[in-house]
N, C-alpha and C. Protein backbone atom coordinates (compact mmCIF):
# COMPACT_ATOMS: atom_id res chain seq x y z
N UNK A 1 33.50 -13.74 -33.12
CA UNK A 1 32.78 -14.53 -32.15
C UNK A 1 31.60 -13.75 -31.60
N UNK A 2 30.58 -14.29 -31.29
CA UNK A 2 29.49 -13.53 -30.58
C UNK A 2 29.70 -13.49 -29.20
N UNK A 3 29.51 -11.78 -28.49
CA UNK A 3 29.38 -11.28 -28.15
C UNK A 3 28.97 -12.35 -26.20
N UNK A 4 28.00 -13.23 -26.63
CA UNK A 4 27.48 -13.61 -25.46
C UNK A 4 28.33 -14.90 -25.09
N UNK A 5 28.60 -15.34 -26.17
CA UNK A 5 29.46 -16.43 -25.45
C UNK A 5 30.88 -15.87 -25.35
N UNK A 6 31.43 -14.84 -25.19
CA UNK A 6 32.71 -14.38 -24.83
C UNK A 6 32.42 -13.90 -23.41
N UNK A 7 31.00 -13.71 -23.17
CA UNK A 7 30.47 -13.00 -21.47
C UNK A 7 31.19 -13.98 -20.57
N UNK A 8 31.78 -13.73 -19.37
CA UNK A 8 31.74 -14.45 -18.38
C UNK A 8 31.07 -14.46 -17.14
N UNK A 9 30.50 -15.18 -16.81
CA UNK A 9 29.17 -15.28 -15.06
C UNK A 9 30.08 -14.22 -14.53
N UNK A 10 29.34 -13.31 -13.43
CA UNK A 10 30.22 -12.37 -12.91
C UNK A 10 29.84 -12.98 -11.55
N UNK A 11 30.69 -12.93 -10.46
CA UNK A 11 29.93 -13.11 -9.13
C UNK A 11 29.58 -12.36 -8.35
N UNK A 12 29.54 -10.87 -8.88
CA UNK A 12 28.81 -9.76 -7.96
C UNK A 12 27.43 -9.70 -8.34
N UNK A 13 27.06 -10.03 -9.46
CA UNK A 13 25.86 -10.34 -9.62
C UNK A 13 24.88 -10.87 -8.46
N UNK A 14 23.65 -10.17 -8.55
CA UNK A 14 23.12 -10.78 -7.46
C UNK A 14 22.14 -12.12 -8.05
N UNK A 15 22.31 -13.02 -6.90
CA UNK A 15 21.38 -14.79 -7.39
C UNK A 15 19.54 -14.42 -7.50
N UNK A 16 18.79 -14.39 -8.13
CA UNK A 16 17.72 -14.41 -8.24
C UNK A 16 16.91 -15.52 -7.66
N UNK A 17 16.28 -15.62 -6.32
CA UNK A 17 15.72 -17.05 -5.93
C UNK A 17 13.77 -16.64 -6.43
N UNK A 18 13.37 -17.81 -7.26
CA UNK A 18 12.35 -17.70 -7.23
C UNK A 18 11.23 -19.00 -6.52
N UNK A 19 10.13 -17.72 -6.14
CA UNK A 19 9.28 -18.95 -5.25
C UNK A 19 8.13 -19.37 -5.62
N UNK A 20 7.61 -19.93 -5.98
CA UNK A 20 6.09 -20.17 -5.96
C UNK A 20 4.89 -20.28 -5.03
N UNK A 21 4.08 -19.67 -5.28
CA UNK A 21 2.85 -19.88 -4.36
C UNK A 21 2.08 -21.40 -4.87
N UNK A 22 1.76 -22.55 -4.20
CA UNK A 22 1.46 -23.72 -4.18
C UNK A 22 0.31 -23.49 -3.61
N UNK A 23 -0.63 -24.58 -4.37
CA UNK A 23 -2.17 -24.73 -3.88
C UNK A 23 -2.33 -25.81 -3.50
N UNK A 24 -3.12 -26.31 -3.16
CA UNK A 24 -3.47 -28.14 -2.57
C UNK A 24 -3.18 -28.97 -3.70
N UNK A 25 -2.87 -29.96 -3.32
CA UNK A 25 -2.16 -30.79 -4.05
C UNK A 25 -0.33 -30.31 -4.61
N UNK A 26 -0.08 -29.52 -4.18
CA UNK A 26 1.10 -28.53 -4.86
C UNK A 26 0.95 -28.20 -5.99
N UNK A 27 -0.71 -27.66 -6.64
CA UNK A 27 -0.49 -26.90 -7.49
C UNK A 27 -0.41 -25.66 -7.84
N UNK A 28 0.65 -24.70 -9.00
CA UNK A 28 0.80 -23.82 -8.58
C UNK A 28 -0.36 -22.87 -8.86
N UNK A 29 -0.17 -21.22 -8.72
CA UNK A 29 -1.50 -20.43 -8.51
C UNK A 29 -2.58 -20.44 -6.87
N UNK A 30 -2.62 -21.41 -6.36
CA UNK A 30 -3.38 -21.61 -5.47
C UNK A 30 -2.80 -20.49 -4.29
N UNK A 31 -3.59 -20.38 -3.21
CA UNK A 31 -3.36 -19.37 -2.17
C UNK A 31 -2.39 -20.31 -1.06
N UNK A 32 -1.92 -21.09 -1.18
CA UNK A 32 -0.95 -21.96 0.05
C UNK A 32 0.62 -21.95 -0.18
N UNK A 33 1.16 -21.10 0.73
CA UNK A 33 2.69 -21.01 0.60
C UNK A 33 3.33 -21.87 1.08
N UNK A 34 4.77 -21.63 0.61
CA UNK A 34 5.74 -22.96 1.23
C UNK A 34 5.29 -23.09 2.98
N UNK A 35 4.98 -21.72 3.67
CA UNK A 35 5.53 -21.93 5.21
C UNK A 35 4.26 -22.53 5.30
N UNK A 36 2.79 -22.40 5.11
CA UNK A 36 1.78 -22.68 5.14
C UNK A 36 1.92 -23.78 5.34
N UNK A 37 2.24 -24.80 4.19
CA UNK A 37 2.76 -26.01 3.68
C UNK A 37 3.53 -27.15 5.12
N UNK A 38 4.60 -26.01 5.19
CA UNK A 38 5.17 -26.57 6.55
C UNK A 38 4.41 -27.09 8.03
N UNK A 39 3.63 -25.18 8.12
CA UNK A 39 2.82 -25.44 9.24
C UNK A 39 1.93 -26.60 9.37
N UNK A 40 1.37 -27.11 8.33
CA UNK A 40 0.31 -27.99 8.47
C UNK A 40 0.99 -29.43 8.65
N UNK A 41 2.38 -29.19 7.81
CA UNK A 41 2.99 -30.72 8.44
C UNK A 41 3.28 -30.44 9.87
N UNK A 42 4.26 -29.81 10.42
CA UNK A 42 4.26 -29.78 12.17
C UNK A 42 3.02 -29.82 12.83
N UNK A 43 1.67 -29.53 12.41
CA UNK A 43 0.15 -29.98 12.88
C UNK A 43 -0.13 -31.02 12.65
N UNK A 44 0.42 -31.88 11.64
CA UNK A 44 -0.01 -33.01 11.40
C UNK A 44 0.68 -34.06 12.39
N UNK A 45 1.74 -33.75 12.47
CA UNK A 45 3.24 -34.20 13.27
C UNK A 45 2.89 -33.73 14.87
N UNK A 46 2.36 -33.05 15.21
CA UNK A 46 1.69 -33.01 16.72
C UNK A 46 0.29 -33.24 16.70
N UNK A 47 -0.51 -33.33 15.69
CA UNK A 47 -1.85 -34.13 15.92
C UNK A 47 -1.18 -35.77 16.36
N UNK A 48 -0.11 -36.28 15.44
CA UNK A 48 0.05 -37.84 15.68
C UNK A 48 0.98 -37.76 16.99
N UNK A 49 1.77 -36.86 17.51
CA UNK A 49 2.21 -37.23 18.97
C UNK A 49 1.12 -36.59 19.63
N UNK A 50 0.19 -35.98 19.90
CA UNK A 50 -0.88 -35.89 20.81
C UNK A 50 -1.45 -37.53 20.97
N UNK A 51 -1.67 -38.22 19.82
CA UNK A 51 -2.44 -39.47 19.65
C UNK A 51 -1.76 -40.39 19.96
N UNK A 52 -0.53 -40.30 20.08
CA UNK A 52 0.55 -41.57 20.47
C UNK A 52 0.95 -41.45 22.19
N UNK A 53 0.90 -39.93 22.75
CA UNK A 53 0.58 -39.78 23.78
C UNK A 53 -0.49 -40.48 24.71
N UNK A 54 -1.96 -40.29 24.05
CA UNK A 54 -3.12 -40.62 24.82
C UNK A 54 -3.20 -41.91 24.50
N UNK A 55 -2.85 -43.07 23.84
CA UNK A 55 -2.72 -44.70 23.54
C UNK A 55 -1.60 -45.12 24.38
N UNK A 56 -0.69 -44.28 24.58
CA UNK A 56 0.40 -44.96 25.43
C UNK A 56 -0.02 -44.84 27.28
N UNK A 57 -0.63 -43.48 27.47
CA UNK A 57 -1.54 -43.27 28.58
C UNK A 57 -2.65 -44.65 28.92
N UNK A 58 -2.79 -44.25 27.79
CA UNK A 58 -4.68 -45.28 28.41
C UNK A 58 -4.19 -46.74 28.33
N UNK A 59 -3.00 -47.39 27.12
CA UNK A 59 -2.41 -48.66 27.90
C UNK A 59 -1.70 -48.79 29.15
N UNK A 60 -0.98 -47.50 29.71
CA UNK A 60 -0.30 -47.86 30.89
C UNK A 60 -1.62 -47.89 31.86
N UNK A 61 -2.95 -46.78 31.85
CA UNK A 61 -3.69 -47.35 32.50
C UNK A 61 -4.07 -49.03 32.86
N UNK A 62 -4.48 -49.03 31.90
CA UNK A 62 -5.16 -50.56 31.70
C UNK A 62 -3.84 -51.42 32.76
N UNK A 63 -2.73 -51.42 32.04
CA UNK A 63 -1.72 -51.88 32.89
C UNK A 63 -2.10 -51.76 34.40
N UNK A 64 -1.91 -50.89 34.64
CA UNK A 64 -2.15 -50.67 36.32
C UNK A 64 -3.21 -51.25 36.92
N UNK A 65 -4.50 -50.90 35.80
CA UNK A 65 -5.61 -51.64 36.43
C UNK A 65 -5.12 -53.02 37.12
N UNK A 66 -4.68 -53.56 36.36
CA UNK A 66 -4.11 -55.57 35.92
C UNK A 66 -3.42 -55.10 37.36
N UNK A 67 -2.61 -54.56 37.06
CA UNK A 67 -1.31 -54.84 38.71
C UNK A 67 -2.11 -54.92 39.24
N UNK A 68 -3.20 -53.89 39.34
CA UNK A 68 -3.62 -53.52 40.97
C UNK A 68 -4.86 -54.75 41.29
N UNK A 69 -5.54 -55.71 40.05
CA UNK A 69 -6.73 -56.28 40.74
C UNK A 69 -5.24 -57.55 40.87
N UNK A 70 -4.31 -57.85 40.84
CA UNK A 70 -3.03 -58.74 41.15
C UNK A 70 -3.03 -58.51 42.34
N UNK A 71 -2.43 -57.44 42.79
CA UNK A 71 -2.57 -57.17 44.47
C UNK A 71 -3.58 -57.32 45.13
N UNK A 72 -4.58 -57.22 44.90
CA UNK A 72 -6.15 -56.84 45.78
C UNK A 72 -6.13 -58.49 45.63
N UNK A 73 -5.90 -59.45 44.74
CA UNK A 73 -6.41 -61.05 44.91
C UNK A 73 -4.82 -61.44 45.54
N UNK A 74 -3.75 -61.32 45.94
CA UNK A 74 -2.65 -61.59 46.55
C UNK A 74 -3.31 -60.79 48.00
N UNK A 75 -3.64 -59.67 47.89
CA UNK A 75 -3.91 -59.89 49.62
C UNK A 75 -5.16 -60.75 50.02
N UNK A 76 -6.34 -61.17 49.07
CA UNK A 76 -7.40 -61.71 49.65
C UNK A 76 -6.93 -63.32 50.54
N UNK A 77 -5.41 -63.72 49.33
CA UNK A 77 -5.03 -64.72 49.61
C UNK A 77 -4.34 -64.94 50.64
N UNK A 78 -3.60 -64.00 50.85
CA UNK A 78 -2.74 -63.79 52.30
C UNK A 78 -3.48 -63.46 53.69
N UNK A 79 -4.97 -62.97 53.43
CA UNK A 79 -5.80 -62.82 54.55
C UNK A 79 -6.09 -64.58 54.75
N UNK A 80 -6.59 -65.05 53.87
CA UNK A 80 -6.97 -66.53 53.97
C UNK A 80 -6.09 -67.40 55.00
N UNK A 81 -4.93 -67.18 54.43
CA UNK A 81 -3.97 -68.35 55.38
C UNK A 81 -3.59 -68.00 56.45
């Protein structure tokens, strides 16, 4: 019998992890690493809650505006009578 298929996996062996360096588009060679990769999604992911922040702001403004010219014409009306 040969030699390699009588081998058995040993598990002291140590696991070899390999990584690639990724470029735009994820191709490989390019200068952009996995964490790189990451960082720019969590930037992308707090560019869009910065922006969902300031739309939810500037409608509750607007809101308030509305209440408040509601009140200002409820008291003009209550001065009246």
């Amino acid at each position: 019998m040969n030699s390699v298929q009588n081998e058995k996996p040993r598990e002291d062996r140590p696991v070899e992890a390999k990584a690639e360096i990724l470029g735009k588009g994820g191709k490989a060679g390019g200068r952009e690493t996995l964490v790189d990769a990451v960082f720019d999604l969590g930037l992308s992911w707090a560019e869009f809650g910065v922006s969902q922040g300031k739309n939810a702001l500037t409608q509750s403004a607007r809101t308030l505006e509305k209440v408040a010219r509601s009140l200002e014409d409820l008291q003009r009306r209550l001065r009246k009578d």
